[in-house]
C-alpha atoms as a PDB file:
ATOM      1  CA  UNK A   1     -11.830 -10.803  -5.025  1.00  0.00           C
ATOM      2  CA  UNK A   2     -14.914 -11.785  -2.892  1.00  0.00           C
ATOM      3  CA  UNK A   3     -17.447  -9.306  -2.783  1.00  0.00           C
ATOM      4  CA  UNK A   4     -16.751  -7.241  -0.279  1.00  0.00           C
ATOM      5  CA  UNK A   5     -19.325  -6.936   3.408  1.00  0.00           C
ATOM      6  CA  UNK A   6     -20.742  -3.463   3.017  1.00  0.00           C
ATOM      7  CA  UNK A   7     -21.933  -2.552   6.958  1.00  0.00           C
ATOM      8  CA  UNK A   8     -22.504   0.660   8.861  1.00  0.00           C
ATOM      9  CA  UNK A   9     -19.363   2.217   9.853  1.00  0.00           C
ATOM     10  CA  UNK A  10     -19.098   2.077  13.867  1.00  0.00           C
ATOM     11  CA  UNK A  11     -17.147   4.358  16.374  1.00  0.00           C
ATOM     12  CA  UNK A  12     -14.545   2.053  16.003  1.00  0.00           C
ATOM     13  CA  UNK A  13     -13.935   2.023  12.151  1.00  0.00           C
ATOM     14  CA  UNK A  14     -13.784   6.123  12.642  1.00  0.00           C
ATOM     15  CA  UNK A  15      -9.629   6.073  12.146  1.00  0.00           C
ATOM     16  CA  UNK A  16      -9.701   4.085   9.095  1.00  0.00           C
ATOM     17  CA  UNK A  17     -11.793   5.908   6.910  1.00  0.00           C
ATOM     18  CA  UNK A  18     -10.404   9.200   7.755  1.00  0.00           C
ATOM     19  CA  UNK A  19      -6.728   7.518   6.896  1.00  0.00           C
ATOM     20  CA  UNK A  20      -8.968   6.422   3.542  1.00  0.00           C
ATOM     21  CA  UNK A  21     -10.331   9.782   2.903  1.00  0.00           C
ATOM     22  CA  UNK A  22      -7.274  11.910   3.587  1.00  0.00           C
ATOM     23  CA  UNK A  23      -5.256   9.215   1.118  1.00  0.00           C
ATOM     24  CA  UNK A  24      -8.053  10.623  -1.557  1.00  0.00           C
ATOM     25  CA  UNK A  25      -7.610  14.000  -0.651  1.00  0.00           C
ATOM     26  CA  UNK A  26     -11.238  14.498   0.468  1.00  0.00           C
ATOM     27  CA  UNK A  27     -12.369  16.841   3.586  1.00  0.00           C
ATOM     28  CA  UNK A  28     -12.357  15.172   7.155  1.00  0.00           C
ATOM     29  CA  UNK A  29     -12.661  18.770   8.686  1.00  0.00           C
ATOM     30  CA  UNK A  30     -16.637  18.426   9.743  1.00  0.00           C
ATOM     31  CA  UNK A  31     -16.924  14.841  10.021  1.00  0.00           C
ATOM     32  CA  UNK A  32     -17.337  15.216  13.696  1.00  0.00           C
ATOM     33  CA  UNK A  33     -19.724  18.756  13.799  1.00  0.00           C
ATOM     34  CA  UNK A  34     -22.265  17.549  10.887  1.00  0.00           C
ATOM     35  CA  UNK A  35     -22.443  13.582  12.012  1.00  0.00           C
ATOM     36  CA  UNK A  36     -22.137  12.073   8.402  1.00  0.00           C
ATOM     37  CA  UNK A  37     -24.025   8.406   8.372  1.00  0.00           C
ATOM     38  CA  UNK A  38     -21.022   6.667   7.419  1.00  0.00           C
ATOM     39  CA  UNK A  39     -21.059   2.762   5.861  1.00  0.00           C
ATOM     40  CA  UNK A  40     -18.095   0.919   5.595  1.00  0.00           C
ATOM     41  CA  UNK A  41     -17.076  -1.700   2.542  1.00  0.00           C
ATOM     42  CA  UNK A  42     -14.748  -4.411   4.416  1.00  0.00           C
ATOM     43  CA  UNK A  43     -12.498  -7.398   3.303  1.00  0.00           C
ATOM     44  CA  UNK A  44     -12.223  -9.521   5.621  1.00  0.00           C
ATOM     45  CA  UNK A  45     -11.596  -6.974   8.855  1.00  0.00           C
ATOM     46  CA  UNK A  46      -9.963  -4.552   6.567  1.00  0.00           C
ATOM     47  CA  UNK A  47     -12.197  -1.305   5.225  1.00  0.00           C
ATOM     48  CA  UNK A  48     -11.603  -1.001   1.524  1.00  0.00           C
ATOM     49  CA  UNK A  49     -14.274   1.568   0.755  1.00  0.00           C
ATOM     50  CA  UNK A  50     -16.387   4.487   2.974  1.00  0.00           C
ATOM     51  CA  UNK A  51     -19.254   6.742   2.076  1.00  0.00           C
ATOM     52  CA  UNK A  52     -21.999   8.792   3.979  1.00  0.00           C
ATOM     53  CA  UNK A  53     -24.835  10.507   3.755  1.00  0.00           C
ATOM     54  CA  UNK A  54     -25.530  13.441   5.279  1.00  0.00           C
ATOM     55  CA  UNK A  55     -29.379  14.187   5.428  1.00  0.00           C
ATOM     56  CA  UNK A  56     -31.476  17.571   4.821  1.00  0.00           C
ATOM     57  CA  UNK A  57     -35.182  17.049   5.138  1.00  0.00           C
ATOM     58  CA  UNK A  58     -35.792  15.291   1.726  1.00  0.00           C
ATOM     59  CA  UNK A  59     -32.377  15.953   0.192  1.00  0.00           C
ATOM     60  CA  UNK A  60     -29.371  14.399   1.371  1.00  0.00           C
ATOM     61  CA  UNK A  61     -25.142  14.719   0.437  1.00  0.00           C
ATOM     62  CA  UNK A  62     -23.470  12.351  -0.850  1.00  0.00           C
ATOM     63  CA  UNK A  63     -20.314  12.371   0.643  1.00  0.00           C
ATOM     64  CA  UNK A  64     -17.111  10.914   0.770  1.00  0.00           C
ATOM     65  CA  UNK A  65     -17.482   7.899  -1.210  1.00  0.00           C
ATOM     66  CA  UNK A  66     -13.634   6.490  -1.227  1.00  0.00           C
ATOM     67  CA  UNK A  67     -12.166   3.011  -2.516  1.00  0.00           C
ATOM     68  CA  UNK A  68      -9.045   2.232  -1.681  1.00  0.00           C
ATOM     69  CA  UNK A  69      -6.116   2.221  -4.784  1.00  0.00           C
ATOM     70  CA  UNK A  70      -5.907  -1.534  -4.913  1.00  0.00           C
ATOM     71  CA  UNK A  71      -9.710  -1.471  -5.043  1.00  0.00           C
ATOM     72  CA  UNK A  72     -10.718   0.444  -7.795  1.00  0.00           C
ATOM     73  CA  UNK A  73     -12.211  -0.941 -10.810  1.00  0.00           C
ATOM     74  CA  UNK A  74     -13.834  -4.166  -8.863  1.00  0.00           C
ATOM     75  CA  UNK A  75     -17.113  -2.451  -8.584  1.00  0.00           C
ATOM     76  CA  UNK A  76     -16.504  -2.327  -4.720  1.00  0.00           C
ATOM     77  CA  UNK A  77     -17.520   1.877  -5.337  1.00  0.00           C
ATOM     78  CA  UNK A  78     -20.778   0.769  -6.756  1.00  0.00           C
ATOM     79  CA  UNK A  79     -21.769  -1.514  -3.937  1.00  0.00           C
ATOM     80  CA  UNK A  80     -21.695   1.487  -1.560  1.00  0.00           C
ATOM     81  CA  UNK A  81     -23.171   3.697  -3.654  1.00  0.00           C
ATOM     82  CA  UNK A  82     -26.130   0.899  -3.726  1.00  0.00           C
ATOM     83  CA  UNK A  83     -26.283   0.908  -0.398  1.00  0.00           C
ATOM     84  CA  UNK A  84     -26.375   4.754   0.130  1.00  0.00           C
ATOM     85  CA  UNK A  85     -28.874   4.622  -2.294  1.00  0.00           C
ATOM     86  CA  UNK A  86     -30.778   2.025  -0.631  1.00  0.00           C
ATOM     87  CA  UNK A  87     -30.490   3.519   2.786  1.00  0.00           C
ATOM     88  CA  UNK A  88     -31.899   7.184   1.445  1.00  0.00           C
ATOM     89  CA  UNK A  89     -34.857   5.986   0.096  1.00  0.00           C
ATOM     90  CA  UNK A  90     -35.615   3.531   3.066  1.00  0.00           C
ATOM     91  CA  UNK A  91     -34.687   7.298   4.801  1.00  0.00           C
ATOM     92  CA  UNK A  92     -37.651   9.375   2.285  1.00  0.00           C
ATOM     93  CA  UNK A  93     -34.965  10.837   0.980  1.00  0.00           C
ATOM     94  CA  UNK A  94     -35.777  11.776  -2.860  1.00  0.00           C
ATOM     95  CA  UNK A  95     -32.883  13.691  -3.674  1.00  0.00           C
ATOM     96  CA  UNK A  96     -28.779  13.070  -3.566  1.00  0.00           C
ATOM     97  CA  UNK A  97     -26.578  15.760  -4.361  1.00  0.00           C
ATOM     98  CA  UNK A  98     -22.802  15.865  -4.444  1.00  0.00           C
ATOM     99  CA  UNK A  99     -19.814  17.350  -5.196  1.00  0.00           C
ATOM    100  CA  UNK A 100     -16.955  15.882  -6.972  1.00  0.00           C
ATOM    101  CA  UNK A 101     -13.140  17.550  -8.475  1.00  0.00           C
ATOM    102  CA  UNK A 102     -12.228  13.798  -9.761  1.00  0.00           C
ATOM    103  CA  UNK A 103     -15.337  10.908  -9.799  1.00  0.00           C
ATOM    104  CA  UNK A 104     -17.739  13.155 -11.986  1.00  0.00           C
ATOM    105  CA  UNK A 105     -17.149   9.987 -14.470  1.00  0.00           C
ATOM    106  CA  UNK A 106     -18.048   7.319 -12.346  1.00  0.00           C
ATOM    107  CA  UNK A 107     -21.215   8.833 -11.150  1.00  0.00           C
ATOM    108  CA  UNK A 108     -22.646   9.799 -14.687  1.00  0.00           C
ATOM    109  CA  UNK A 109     -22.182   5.945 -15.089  1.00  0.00           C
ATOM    110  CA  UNK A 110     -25.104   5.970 -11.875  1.00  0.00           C
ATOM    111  CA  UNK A 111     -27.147   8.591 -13.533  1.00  0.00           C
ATOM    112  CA  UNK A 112     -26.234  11.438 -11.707  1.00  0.00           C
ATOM    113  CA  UNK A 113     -26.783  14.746 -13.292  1.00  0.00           C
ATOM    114  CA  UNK A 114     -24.376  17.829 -13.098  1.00  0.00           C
ATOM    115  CA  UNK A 115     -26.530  20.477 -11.787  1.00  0.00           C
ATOM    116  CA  UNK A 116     -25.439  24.259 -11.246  1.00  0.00           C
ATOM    117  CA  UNK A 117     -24.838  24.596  -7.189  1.00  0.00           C
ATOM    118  CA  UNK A 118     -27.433  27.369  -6.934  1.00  0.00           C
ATOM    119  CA  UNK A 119     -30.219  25.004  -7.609  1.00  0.00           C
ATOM    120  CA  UNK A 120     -29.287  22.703  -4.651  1.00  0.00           C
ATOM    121  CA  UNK A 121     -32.017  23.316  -1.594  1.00  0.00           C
ATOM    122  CA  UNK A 122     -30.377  26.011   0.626  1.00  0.00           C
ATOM    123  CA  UNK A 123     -30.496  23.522   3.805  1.00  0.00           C
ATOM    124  CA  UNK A 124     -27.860  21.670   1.783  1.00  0.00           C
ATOM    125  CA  UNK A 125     -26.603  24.939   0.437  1.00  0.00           C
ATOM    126  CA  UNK A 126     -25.691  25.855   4.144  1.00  0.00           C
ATOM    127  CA  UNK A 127     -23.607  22.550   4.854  1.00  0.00           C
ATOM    128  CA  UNK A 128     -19.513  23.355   5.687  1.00  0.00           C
ATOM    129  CA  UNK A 129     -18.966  21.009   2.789  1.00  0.00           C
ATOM    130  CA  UNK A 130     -21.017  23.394   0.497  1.00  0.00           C
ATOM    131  CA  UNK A 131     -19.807  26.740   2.066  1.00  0.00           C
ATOM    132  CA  UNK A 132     -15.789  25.860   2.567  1.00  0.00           C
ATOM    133  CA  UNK A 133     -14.709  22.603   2.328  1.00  0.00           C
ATOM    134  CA  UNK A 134     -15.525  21.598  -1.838  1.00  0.00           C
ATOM    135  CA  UNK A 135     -13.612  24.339  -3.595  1.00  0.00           C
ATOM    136  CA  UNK A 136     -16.145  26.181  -6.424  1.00  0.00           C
ATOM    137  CA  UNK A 137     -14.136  23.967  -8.926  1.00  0.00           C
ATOM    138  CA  UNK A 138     -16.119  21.314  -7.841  1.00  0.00           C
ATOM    139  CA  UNK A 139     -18.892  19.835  -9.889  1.00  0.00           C
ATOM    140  CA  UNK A 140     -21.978  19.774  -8.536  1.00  0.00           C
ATOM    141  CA  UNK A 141     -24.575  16.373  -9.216  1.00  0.00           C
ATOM    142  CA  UNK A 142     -27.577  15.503  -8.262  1.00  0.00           C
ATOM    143  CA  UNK A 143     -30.064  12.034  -8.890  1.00  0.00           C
ATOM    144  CA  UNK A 144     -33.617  12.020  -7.984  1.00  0.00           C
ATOM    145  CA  UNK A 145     -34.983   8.444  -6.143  1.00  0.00           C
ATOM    146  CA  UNK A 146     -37.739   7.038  -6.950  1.00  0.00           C
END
């Protein structure tokens, strides 16, 4: 597999990553009240991987980082979060926090830290995917940018 064009998502790839992040199971609800900053990974003209970040001041969520099934495993998941990475410290951001029920694996692998929610700055605290969407079963992580 090539590697795969990681771009900013546009108003038209908006379908296919909700079909992507439904597929996963992960919450579409808010997508269009809190404005994630959504990048696309694409093969070709087809989107293989999403994820966002949704900014607070110096903190920002992680959120919805999705590969597709026939994807996984081909690093395509660690290009994007690269390039989230990238784009939050180009941003100021110094902080990324997340929630996860199944990828708490892959991003210890990136150095991400469980952290207890509490801890996480209340502007972030006060997001809908903090208050109802990410049951309490989640795990909450966090990794500091340098």
């Amino acid at each position: 597999m090539a590697t795969p064009l990681v771009r900013t998502a546009t108003a038209r790839d908006a379908q296919s990553v909700r079909v992507l992040l439904e597929l996963d199971g992960l919450p579409t609800a808010d997508l269009v009240s809190s404005q994630p900053e959504f990048i696309v990974a694409c093969e070709g003209t087809r989107i293989i991987g999403a994820g966002a970040l949704q900014r607070f001041g110096a903190a920002a969520l992680l959120r919805s980082v999705v590969v597709e099934v026939g994807a996984r495993g081909s690093g395509v998941g660690q290009l994007i979060l690269q390039e989230l990475e990238r784009r939050a410290r180009a941003a100021d951001v110094t902080e990324l926090i997340l929630l996860t029920q199944t990828a708490k694996p892959f991003f210890e692998r990136q150095n991400y830290r469980a952290i207890e929610r509490e801890s996480v700055p209340p502007a972030v605290q006060s997001s809908e995917e903090f208050r109802s969407l990410c049951p309490e079963s989640a795990t909450c992580m966090a990794k500091t940018l340098r």
